[in-house]
Protein backbone atom coordinates (compact mmCIF):
# COMPACT_ATOMS: atom_id res chain seq x y z
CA UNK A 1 186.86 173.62 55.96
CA UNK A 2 189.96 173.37 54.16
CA UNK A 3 189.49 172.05 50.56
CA UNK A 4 191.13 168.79 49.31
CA UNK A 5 192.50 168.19 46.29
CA UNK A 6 191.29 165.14 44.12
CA UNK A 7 194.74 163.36 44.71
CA UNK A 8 194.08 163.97 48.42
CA UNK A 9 190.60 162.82 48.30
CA UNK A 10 191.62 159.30 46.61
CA UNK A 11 194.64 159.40 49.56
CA UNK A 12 192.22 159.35 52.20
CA UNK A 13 189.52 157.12 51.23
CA UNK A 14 192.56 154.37 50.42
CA UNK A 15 193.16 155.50 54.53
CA UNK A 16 190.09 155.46 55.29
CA UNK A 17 189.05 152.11 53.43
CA UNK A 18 192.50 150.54 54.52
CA UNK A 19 191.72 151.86 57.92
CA UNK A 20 187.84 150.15 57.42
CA UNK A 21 189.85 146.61 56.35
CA UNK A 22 192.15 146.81 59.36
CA UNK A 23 188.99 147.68 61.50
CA UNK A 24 187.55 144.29 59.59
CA UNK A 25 190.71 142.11 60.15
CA UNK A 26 190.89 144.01 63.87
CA UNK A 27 187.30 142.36 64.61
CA UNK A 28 187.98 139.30 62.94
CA UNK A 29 191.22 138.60 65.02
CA UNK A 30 189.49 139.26 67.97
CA UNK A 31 186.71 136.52 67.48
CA UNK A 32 189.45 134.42 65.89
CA UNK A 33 190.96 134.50 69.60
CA UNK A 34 188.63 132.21 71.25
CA UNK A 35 186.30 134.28 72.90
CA UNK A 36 183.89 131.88 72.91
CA UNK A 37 185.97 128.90 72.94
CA UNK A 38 186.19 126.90 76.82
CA UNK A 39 189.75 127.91 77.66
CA UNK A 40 189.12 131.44 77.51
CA UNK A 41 184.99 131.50 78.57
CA UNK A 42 185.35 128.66 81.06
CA UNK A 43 185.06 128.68 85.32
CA UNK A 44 188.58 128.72 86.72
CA UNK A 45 189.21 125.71 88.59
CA UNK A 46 185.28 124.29 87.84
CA UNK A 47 185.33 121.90 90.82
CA UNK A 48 185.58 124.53 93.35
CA UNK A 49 182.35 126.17 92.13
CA UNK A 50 179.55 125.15 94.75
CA UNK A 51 177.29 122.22 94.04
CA UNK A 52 173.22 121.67 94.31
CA UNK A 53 172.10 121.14 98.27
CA UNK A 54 170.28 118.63 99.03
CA UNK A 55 170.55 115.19 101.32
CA UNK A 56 173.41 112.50 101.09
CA UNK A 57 172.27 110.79 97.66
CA UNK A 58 174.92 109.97 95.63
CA UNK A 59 177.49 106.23 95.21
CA UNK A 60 181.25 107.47 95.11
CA UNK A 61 183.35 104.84 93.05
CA UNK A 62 186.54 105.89 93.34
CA UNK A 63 187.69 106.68 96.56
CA UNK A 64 190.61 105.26 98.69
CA UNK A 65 191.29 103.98 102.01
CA UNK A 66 194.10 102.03 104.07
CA UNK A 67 192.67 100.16 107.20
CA UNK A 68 195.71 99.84 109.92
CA UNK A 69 196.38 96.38 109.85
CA UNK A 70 197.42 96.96 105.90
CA UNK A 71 199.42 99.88 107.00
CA UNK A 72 201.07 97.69 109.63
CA UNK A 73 201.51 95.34 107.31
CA UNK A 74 203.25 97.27 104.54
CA UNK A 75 205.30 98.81 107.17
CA UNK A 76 206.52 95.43 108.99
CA UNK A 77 207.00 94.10 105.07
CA UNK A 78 209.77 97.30 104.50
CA UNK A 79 207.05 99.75 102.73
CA UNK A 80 205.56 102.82 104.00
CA UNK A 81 202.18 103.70 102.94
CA UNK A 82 201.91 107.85 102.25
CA UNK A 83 198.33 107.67 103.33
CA UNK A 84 197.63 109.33 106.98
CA UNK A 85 195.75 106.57 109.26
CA UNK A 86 192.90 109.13 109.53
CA UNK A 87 191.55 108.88 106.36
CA UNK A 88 190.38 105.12 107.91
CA UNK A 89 188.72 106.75 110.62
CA UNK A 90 184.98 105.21 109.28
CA UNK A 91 182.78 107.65 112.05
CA UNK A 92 184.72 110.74 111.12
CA UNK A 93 184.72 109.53 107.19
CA UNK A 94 180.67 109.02 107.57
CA UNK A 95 180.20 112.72 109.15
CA UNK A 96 182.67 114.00 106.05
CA UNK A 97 180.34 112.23 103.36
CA UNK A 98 177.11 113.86 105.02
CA UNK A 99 178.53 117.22 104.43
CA UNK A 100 179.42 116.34 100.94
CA UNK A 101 176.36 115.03 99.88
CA UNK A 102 177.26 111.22 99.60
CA UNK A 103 176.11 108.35 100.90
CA UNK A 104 178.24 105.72 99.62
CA UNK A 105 182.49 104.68 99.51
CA UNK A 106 183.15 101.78 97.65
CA UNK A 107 186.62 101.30 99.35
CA UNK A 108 189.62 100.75 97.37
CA UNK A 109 193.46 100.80 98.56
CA UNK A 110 195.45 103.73 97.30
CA UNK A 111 197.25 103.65 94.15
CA UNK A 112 200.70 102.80 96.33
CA UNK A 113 199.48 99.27 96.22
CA UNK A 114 202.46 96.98 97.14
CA UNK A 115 201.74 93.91 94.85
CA UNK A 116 204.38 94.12 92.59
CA UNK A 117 207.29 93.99 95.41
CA UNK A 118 205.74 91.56 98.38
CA UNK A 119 206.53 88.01 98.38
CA UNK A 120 203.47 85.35 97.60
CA UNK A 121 203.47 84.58 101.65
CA UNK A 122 203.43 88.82 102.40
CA UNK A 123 200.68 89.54 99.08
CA UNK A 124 198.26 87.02 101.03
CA UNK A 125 198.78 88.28 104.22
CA UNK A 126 198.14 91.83 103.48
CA UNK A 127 194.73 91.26 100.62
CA UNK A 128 193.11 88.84 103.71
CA UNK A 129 193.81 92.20 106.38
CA UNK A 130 192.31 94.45 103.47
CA UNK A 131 189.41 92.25 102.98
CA UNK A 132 188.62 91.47 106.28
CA UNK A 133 188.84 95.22 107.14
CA UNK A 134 186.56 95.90 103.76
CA UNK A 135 183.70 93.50 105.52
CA UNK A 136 184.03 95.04 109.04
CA UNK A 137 183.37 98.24 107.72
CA UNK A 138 180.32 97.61 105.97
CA UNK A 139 179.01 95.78 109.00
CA UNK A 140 179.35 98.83 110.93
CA UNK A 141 177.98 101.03 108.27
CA UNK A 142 175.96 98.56 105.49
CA UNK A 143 174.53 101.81 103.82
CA UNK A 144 177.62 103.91 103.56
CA UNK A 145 180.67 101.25 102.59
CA UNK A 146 181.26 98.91 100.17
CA UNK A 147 184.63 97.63 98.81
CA UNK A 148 186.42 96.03 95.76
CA UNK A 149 188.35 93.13 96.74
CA UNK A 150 191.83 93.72 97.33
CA UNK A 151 194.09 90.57 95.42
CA UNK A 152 198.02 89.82 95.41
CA UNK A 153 197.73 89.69 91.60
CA UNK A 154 201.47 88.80 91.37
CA UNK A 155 200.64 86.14 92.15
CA UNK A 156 198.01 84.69 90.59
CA UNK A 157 196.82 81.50 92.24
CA UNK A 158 197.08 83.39 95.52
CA UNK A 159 194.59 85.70 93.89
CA UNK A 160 191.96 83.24 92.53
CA UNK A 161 191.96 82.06 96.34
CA UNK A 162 191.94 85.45 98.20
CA UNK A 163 189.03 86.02 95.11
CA UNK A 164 187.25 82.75 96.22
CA UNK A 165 187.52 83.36 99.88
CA UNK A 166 185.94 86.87 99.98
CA UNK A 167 183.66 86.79 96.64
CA UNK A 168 179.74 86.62 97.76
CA UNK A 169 180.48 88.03 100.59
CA UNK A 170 178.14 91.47 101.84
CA UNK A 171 179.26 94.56 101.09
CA UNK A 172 182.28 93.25 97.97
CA UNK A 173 181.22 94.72 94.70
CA UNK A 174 183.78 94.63 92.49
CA UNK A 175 187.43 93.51 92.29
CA UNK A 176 190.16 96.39 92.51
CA UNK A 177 193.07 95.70 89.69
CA UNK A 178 196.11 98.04 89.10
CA UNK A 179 196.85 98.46 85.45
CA UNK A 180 200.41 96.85 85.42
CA UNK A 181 202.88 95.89 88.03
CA UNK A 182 205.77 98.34 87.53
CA UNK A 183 205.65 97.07 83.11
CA UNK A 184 204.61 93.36 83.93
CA UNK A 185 201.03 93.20 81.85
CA UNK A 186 200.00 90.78 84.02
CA UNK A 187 196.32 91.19 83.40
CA UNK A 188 197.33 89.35 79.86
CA UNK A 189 199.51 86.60 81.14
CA UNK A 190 197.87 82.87 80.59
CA UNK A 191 198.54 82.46 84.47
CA UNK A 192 196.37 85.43 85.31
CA UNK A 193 193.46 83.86 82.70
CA UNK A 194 191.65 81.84 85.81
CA UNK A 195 191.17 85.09 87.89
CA UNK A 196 189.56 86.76 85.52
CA UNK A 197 187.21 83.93 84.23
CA UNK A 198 186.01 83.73 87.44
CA UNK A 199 184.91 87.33 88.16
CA UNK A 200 183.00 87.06 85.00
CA UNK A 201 181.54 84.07 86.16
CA UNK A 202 180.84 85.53 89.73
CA UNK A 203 179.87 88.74 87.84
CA UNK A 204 181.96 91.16 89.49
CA UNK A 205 183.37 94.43 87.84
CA UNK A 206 187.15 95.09 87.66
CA UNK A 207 187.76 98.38 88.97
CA UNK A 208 191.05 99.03 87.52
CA UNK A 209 193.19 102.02 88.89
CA UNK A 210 197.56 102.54 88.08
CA UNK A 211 200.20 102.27 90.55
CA UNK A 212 200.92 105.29 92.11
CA UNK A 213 204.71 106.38 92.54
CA UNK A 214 205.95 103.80 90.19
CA UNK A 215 208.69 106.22 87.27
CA UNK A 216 207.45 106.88 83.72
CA UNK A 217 208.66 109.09 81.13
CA UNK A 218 206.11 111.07 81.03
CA UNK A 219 207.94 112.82 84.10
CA UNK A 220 210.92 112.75 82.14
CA UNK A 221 213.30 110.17 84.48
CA UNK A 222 216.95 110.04 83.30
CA UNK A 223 219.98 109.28 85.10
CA UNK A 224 221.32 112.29 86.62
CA UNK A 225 224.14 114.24 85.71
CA UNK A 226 225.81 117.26 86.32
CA UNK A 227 223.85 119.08 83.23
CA UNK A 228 220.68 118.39 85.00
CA UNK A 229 221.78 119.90 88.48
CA UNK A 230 221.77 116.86 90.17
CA UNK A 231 224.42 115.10 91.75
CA UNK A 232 226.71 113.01 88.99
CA UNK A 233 227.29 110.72 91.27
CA UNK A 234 223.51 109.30 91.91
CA UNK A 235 222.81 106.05 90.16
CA UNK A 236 218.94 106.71 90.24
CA UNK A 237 216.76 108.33 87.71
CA UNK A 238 215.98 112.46 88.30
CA UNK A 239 212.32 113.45 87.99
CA UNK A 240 212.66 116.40 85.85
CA UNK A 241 208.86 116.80 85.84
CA UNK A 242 207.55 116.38 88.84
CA UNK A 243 203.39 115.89 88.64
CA UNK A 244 203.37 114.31 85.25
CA UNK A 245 204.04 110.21 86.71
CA UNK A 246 200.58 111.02 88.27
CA UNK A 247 198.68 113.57 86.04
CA UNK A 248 199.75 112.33 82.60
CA UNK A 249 201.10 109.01 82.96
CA UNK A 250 198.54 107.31 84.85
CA UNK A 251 195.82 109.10 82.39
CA UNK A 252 197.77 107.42 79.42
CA UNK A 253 198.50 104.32 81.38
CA UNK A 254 194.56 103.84 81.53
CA UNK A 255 194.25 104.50 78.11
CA UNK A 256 196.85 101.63 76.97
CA UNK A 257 195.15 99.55 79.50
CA UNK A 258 191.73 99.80 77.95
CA UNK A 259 193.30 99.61 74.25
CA UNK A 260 195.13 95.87 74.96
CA UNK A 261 191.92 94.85 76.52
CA UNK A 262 190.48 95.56 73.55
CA UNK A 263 192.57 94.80 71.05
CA UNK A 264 194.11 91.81 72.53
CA UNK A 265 190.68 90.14 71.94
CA UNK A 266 190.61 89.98 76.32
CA UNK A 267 187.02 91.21 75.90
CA UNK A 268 185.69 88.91 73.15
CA UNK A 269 187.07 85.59 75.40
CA UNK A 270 185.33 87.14 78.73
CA UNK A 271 182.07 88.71 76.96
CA UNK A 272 180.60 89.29 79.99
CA UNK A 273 183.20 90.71 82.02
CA UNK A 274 182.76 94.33 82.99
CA UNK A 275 185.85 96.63 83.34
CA UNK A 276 185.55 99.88 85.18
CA UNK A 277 187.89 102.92 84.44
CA UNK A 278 188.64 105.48 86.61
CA UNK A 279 190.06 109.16 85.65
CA UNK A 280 186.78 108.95 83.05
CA UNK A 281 188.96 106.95 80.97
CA UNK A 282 192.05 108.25 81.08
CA UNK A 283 193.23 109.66 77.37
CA UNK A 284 190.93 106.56 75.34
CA UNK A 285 187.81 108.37 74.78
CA UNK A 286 189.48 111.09 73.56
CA UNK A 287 192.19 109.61 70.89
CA UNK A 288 189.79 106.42 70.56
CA UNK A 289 189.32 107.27 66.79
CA UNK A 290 193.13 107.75 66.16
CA UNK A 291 193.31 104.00 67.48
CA UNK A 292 190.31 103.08 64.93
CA UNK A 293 191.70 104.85 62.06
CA UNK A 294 194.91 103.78 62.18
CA UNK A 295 194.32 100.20 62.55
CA UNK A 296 195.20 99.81 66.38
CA UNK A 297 195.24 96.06 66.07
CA UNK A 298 191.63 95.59 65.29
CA UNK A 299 191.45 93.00 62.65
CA UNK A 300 190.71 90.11 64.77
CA UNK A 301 187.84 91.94 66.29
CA UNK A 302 184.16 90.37 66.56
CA UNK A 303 182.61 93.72 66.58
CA UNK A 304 183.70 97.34 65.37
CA UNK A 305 186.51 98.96 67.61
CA UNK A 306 184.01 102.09 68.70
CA UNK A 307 181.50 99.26 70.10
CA UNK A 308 183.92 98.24 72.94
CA UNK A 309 183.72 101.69 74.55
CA UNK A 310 180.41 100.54 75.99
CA UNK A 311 182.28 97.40 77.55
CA UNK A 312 183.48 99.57 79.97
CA UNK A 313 182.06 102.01 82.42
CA UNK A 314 183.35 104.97 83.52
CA UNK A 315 183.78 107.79 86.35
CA UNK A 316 183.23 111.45 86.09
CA UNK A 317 186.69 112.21 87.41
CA UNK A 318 187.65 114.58 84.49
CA UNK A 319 187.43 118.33 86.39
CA UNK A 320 185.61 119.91 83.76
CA UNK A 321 182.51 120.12 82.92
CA UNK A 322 183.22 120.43 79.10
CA UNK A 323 185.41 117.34 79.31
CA UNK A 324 182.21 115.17 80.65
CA UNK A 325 179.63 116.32 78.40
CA UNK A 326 181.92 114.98 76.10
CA UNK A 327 182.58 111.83 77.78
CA UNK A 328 178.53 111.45 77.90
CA UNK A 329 178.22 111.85 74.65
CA UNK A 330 180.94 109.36 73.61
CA UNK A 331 179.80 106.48 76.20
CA UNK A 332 176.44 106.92 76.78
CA UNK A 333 175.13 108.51 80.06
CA UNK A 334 174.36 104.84 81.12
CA UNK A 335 177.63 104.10 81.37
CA UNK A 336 179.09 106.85 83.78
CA UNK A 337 179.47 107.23 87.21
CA UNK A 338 180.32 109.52 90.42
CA UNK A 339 184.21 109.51 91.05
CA UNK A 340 185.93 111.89 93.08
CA UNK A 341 189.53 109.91 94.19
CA UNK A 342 188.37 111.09 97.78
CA UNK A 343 191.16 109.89 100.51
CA UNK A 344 189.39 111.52 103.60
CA UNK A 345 192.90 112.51 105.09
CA UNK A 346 194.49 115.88 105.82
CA UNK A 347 195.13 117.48 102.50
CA UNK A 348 194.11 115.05 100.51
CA UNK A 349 190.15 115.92 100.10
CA UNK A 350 189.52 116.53 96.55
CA UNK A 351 186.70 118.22 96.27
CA UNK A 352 184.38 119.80 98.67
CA UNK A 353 181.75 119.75 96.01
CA UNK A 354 182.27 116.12 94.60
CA UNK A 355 178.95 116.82 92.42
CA UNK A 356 179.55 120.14 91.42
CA UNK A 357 180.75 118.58 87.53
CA UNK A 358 177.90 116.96 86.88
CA UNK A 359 175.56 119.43 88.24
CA UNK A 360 177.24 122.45 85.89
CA UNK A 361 176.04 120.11 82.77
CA UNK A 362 172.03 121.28 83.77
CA UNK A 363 171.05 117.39 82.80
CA UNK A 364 167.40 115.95 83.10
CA UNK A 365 167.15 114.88 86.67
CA UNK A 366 166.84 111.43 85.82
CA UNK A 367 170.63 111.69 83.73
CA UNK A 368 171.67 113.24 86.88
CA UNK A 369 170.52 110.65 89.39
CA UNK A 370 171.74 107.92 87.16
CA UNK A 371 175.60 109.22 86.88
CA UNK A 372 175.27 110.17 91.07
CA UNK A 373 173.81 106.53 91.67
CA UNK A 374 171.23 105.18 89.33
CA UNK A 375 174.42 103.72 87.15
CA UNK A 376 176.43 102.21 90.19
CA UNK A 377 173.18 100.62 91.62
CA UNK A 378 173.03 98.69 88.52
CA UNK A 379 176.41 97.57 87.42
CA UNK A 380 177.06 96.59 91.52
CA UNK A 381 173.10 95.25 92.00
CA UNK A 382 173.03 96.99 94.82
């Protein structure tokens, strides 16, 4: 062996311990990369992972239908619904639901409601077909469909007597509210007041769900010009983002929704009314203590601002499983339910394994039965 010099000695231990830091820093960047963290260690596309067999057990919440006489309607009234007929199709629906392990819809029109553009006369018209479709069905099939009421709630007196008409009826659980008509907060105007006094009276949940196809900036609409690749000479607004109206928007849409309930003092007047919020929420239980924190209108408030998260319920429509636990754990597992946004038509099936979220969590049975059905079987006294 060749024999070092002390100056080449000290040289290479100062390598060798500079090599022994980098080796140190080496191994500490790679934990510092996340390789325990969700985004990294998580299932790719969770929902597709298969769920737990068993029989038909579980109470969908959110899931969306268009009988054909409110197709025909929309149509004669100068609107075309995007939802294919078939998803109406109730025997081929049932057969669908077998397979996935459910054994309740509660019905709701798609988010392409048209209430914000039909007349009084049309908005009356179309929430009696709805309705009267809504009770057909679940006198074919009591055990597999229910429905939330379908209102015109432009127009609010037509709604308190569509509401009146239908409510008590068998089979009409809740009441199904869009968030805003196009920016009119209707839900807050004095005129809309009576409707919603008397579904806390008649103690029926608001299942609340946005307009679909409806422009927000979260898809980044400007007027076109000829920097943008569209034609200069269009007067409408260019969706630069296509995807976000629906994926972002309508998540932060629910979110401002369940804030100005809130904080408007909506849910101290009606203490016994009983919003229901699908998309698990929206962005709210995530940013709720941003909103607490930093005032978010609060002062007027009969109880503290976390307290009103257990006003509302919730469904489990987040995709992953890391975003439920959380939502759990928030909310309380009393206060979440089975949603899967299930359409039935070509294309437009979800999930083939609507439970598969819930079941990746490995809760106690009984947590498990209550978010599949114990929790809907409650809040709908069914």
């Amino acid at each position: 062996m060749a024999k070092l010099h002390r100056r080449d000695f000290i040289t290479a231990a100062a390598l060798a311990a500079a090599g022994g830091a980098l080796g140190v820093r080496r191994a500490g960047a790679q934990a510092a990369t996340g390789a325990k963290s969700y985004a990294l260690s998580g299932t790719p596309k969770p929902w597709t992972v298969p769920q737990r067999k068993g029989p038909p057990v579980s109470i969908d919440i959110h899931t969306h239908w268009a009988p054909e006489g409110y197709l025909k309607l929309k149509a004669e009234f100068g609107q075309t619904d995007f939802l294919d007929p078939i998803n109406a199709d109730l025997d081929r629906r049932v057969k669908l639901m077998g397979e996935m392990g459910i054994e309740t819809n509660i019905l709701t029109l798609g988010g392409f409601m048209p209430w914000q553009w039909v007349t009084p006369q049309q908005g009356a018209s179309i929430a009696r077909v709805t309705n009267d479709a809504a009770l057909e069905a679940h006198r074919k099939y009591p055990a597999h469909f229910l429905a939330g009421i379908a209102l015109p709630v432009a127009d609010p007196a037509g709604s308190l007597k569509e509401l009146n008409r239908v409510a008590g009826k068998s089979g009409m659980v809740g009441v199904y509210l869009p968030n805003s008509l196009a920016g009119r907060e209707y839900l807050f105007e004095p005129e809309f007041a009576p409707v919603l006094a008397r579904c806390e009276e008649l103690g029926l949940p608001l299942l609340i769900h946005p307009l679909d196809g409806e422009p927000n900036w979260y898809a980044g609409h400007r007027l076109a010009d000829a920097a943008s690749g569209v034609d200069p000479h269009a007067t409408g607004p260019a969706n630069r983002f296509p995807g976000l109206t629906n994926s972002l928007g309508e998540t932060f849409e629910q979110a401002t929704t369940m804030a100005k309930l809130i904080v408007s003092g909506t849910l101290d007047r009606y203490p016994k009314l009983t919003p229901v919020i699908m998309h698990g929420g929206g962005a709210l239980p995530y940013v709720y203590g941003r909103l607490d924190g930093r005032g978010g209108g609060r002062s007027n408030l009969k109880r503290p601002f976390q307290e009103y998260l257990r006003r509302f319920y919730y469904d489990s429509l987040v995709y992953y499983p890391i975003a439920l636990r959380f939502l759990i754990d928030l909310v309380g597992v009393d206060r979440v339910m089975l949603g899967t946004d299930n359409m039935y038509g070509p294309g437009n099936q979800l999930t083939q394994y609507p439970h598969t979220i819930i079941d990746q969590l490995n809760l106690p049975e009984d947590e498990r039965d209550l978010i599949l059905r114990g929790n809907a079987k409650r809040l709908f006294k069914l």
